[in-house]
N, C-alpha and C. Protein backbone atom coordinates (compact mmCIF):
# COMPACT_ATOMS: atom_id res chain seq x y z
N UNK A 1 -53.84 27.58 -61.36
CA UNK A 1 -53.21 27.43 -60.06
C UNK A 1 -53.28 28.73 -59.26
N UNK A 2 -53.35 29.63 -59.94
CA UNK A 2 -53.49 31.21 -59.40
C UNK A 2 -54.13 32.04 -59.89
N UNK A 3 -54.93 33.56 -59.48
CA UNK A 3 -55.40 33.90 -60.15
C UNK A 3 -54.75 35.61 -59.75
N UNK A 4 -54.61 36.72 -60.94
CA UNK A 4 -54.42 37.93 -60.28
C UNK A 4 -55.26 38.51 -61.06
N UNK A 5 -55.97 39.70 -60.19
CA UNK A 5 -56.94 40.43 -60.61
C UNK A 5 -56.48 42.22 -60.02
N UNK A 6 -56.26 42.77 -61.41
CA UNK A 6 -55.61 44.25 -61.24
C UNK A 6 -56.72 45.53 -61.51
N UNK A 7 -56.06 46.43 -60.54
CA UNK A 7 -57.35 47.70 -61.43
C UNK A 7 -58.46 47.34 -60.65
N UNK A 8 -58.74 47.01 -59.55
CA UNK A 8 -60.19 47.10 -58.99
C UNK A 8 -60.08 47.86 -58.06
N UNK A 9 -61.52 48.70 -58.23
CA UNK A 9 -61.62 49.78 -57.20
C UNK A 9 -62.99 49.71 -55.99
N UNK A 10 -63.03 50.29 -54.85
CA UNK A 10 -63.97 49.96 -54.45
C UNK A 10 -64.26 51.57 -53.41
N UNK A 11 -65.69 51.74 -52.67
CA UNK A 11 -65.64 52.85 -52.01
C UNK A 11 -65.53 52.53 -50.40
N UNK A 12 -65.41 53.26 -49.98
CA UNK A 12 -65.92 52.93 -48.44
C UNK A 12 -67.06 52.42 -47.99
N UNK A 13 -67.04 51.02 -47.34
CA UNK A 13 -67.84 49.94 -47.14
C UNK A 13 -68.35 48.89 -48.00
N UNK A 14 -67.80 49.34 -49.21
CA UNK A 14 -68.50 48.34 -50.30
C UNK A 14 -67.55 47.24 -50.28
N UNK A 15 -68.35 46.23 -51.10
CA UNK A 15 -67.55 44.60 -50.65
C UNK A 15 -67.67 44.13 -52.52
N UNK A 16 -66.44 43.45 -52.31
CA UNK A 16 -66.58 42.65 -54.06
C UNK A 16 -66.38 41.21 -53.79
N UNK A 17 -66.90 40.33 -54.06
CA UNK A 17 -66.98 38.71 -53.85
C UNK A 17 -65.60 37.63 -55.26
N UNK A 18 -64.86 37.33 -54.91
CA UNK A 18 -63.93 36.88 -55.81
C UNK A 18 -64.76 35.03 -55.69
N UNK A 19 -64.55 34.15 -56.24
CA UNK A 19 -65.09 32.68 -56.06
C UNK A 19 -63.63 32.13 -56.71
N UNK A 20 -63.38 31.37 -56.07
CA UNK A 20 -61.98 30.59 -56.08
C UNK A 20 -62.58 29.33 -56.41
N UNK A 21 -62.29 28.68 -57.77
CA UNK A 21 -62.79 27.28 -58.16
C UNK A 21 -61.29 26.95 -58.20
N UNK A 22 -61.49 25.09 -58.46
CA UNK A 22 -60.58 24.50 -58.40
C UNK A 22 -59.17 24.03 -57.23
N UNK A 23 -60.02 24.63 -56.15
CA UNK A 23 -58.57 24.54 -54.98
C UNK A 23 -58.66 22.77 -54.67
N UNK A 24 -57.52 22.87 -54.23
CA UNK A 24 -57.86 21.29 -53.76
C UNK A 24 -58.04 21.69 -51.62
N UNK A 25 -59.00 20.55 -51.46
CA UNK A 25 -58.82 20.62 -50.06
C UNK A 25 -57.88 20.13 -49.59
N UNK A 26 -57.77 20.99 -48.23
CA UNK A 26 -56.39 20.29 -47.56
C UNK A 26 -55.69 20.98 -48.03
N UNK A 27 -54.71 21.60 -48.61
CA UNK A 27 -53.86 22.31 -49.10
C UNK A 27 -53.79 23.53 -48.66
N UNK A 28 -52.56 24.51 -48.13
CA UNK A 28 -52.48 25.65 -48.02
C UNK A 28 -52.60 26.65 -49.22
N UNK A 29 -53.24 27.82 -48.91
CA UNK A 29 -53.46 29.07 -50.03
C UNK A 29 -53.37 29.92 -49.35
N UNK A 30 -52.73 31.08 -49.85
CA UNK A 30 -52.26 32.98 -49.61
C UNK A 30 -53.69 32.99 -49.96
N UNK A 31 -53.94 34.39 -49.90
CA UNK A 31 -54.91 35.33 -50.58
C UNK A 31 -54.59 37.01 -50.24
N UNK A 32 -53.90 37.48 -51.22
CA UNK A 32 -53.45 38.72 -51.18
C UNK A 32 -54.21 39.92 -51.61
N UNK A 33 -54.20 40.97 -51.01
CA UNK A 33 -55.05 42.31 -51.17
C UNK A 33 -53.91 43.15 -51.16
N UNK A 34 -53.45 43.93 -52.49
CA UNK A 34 -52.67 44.92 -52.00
C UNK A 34 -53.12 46.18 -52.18
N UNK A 35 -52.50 47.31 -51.68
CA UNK A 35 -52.90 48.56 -52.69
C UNK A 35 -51.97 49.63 -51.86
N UNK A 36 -52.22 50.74 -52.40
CA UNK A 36 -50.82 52.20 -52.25
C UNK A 36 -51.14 52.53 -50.72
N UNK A 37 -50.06 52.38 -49.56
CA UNK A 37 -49.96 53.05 -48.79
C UNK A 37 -50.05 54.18 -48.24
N UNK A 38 -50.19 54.86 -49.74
CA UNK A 38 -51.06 56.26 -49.25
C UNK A 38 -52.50 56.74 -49.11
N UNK A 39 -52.56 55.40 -49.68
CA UNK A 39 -54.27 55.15 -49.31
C UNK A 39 -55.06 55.49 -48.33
N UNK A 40 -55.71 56.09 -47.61
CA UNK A 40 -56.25 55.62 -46.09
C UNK A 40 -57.49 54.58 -46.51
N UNK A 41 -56.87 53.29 -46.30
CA UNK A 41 -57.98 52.33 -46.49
C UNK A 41 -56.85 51.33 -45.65
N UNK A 42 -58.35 50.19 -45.16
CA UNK A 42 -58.14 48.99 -44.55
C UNK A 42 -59.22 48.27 -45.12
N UNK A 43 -58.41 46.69 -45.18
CA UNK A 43 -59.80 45.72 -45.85
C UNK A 43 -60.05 44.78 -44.58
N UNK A 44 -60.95 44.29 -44.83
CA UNK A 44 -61.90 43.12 -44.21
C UNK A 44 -61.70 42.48 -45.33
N UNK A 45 -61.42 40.92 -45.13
CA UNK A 45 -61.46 39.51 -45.93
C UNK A 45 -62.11 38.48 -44.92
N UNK A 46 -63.08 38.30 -45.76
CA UNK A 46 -63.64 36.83 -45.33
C UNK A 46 -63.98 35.92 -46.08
N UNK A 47 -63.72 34.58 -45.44
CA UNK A 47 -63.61 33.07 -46.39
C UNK A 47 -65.31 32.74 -46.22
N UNK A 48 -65.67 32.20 -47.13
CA UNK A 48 -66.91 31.01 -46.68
C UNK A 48 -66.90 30.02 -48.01
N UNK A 49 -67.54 28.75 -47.62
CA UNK A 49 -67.75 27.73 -48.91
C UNK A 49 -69.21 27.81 -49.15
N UNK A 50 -69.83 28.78 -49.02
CA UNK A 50 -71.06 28.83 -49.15
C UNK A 50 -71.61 30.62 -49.37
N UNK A 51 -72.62 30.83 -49.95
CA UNK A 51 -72.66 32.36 -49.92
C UNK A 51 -73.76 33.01 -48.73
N UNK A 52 -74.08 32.05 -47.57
CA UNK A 52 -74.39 32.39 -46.45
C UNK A 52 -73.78 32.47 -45.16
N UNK A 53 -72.82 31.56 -45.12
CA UNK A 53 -71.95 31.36 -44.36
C UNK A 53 -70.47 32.00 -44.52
N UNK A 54 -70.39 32.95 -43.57
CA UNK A 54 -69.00 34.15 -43.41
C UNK A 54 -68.15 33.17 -42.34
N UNK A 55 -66.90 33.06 -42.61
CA UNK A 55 -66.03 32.69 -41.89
C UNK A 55 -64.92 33.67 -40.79
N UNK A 56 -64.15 33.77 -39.97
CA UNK A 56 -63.49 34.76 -39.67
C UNK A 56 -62.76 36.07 -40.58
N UNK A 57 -63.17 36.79 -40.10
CA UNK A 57 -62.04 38.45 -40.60
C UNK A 57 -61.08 38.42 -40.38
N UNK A 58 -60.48 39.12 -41.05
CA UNK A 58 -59.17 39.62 -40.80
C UNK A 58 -58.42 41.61 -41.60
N UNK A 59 -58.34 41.62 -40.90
CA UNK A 59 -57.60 43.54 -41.63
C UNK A 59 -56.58 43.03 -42.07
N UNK A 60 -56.38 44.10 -43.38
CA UNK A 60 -55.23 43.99 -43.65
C UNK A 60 -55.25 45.41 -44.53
N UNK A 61 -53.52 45.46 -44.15
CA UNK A 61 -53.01 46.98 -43.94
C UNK A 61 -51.99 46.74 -45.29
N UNK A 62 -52.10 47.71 -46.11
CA UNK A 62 -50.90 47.67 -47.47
C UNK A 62 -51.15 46.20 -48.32
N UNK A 63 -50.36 45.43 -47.75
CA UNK A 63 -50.01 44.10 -48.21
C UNK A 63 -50.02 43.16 -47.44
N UNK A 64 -50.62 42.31 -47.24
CA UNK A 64 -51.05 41.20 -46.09
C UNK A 64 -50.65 39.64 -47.15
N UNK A 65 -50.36 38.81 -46.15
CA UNK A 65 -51.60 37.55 -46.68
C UNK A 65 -51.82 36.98 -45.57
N UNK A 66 -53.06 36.25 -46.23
CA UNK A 66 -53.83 35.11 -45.38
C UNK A 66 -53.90 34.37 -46.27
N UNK A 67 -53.47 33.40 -44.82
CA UNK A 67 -53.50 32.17 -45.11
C UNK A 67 -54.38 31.45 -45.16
N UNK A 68 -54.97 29.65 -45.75
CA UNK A 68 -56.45 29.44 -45.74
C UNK A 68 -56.18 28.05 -46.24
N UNK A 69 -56.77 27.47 -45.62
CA UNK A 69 -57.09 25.65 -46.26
C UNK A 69 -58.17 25.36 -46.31
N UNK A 70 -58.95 25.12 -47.65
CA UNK A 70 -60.01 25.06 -48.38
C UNK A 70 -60.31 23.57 -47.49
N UNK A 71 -61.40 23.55 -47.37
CA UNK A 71 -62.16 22.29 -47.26
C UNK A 71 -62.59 21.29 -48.30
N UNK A 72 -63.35 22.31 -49.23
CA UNK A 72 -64.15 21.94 -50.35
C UNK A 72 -62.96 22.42 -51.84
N UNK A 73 -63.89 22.32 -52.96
CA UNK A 73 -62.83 22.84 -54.11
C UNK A 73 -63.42 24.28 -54.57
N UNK A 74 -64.21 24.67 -53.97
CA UNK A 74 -64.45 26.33 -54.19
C UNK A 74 -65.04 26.88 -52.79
N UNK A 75 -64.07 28.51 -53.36
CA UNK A 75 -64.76 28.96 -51.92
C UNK A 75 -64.90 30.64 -52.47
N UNK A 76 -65.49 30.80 -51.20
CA UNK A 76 -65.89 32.43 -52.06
C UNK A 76 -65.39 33.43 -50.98
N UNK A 77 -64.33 34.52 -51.56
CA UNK A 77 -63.79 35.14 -50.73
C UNK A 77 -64.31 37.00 -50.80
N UNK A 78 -64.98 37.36 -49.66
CA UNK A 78 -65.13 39.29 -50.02
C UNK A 78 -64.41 40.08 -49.25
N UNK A 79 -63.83 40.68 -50.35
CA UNK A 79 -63.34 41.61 -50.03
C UNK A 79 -63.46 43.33 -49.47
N UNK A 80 -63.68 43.45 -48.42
CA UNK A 80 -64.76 44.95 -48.14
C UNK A 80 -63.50 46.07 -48.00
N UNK A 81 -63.92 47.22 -48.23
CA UNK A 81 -62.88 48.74 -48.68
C UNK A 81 -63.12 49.20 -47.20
N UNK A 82 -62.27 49.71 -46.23
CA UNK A 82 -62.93 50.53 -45.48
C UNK A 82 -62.09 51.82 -45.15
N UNK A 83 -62.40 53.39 -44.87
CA UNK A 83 -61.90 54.54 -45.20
C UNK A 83 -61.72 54.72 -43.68
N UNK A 84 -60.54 55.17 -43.22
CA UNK A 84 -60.25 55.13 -41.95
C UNK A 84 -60.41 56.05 -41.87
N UNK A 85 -60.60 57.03 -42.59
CA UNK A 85 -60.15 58.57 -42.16
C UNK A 85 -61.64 59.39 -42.01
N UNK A 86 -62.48 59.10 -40.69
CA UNK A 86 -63.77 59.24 -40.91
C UNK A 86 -64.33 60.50 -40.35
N UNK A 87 -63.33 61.58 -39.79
CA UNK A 87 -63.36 62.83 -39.48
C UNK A 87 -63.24 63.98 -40.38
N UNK A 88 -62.16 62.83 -41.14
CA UNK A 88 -61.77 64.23 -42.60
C UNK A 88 -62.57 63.44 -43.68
N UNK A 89 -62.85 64.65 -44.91
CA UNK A 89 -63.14 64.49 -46.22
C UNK A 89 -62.74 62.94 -46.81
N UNK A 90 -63.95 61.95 -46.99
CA UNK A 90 -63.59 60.41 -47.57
C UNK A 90 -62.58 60.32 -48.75
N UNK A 91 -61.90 59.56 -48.89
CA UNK A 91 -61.55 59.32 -50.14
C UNK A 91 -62.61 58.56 -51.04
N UNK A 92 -62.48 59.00 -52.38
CA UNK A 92 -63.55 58.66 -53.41
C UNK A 92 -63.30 57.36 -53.61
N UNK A 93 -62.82 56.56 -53.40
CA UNK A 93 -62.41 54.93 -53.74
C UNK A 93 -60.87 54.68 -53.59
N UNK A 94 -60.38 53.32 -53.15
CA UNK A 94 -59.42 52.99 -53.17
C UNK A 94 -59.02 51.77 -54.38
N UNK A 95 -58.14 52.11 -54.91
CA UNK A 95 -57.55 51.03 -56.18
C UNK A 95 -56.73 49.64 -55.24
N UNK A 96 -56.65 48.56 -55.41
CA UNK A 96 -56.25 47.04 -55.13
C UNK A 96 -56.34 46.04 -55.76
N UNK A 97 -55.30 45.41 -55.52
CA UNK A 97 -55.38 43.73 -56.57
C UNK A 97 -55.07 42.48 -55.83
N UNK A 98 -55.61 41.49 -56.21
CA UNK A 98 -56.10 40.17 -55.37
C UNK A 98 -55.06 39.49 -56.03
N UNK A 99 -54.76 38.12 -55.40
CA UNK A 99 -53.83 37.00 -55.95
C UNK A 99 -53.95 36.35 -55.06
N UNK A 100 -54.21 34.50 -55.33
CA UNK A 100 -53.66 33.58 -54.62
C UNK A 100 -53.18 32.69 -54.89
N UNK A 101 -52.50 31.77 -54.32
CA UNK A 101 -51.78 30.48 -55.12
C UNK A 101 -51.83 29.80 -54.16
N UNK A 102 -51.39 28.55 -54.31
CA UNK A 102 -51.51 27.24 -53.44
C UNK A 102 -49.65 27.34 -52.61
N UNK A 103 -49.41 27.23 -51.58
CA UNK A 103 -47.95 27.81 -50.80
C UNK A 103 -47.98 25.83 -49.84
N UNK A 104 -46.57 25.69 -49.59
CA UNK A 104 -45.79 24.92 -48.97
C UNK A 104 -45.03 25.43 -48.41
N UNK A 105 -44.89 25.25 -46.97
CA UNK A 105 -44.05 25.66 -46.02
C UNK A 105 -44.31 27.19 -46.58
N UNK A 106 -45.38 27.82 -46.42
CA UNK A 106 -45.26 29.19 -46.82
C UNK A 106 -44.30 29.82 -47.85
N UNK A 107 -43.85 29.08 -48.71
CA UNK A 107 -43.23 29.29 -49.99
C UNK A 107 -44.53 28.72 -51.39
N UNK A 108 -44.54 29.95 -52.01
CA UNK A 108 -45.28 29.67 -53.40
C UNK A 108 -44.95 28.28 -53.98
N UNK A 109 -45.87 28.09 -54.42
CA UNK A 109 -45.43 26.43 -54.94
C UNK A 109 -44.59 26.50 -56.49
N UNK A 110 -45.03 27.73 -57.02
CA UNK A 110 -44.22 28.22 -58.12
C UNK A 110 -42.97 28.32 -58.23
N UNK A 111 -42.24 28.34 -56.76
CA UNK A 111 -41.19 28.45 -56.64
C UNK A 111 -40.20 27.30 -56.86
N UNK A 112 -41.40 26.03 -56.38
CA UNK A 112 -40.28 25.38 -56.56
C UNK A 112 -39.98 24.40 -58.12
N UNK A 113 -40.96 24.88 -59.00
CA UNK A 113 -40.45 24.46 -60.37
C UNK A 113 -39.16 24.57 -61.18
């Protein structure tokens, strides 16, 4: 029903591809990116059901979610690193972890067991 993935690191501009099997269509899903606020990083997330087809972006700063209703029962989501701080010295990579679950009325569905 969910998946969390900890400990991934990435550099400035690089992208990691997560594939979400099993969603049902129609249904609402989060998809969370977090990582340390002291970071200077911002991500780019984009949805597609296909690995040619990119769907809208979105930034996200610290801890976000987006929201997303699958069409199909897999979809493939990338995640790109980007280093804001492009005057001063890069940071060598930023650390972040992914999670999503299926949400009602924007409440985890976990919740309501």
């Amino acid at each position: 029903e969910n998946t969390v993935v900890y400990h991934e690191t990435l550099q400035h501009g690089e992208s990691r591809q997560y594939v979400l099997h099993h969603l049902t269509p129609g249904e609402l899903y989060e998809f969370k990116v977090s990582y340390p606020a002291t970071q200077p990083f911002t991500f780019t997330i984009s949805f597609s059901d296909t690995l040619a087809e990119v769907l809208p972006q979105r930034k996200l700063l610290d801890i976000e979610k987006e929201e997303f209703v699958p069409s199909v029962d897999t979809l493939y989501v990338t995640v790109t690193a980007h280093d804001y701080r492009r005057a001063i010295k890069r940071a060598p990579h930023v650390s972040f972890s992914v999670y999503y679950e299926r949400v009602h009325n924007g409440v985890p569905a976990q919740a309501y067991r």
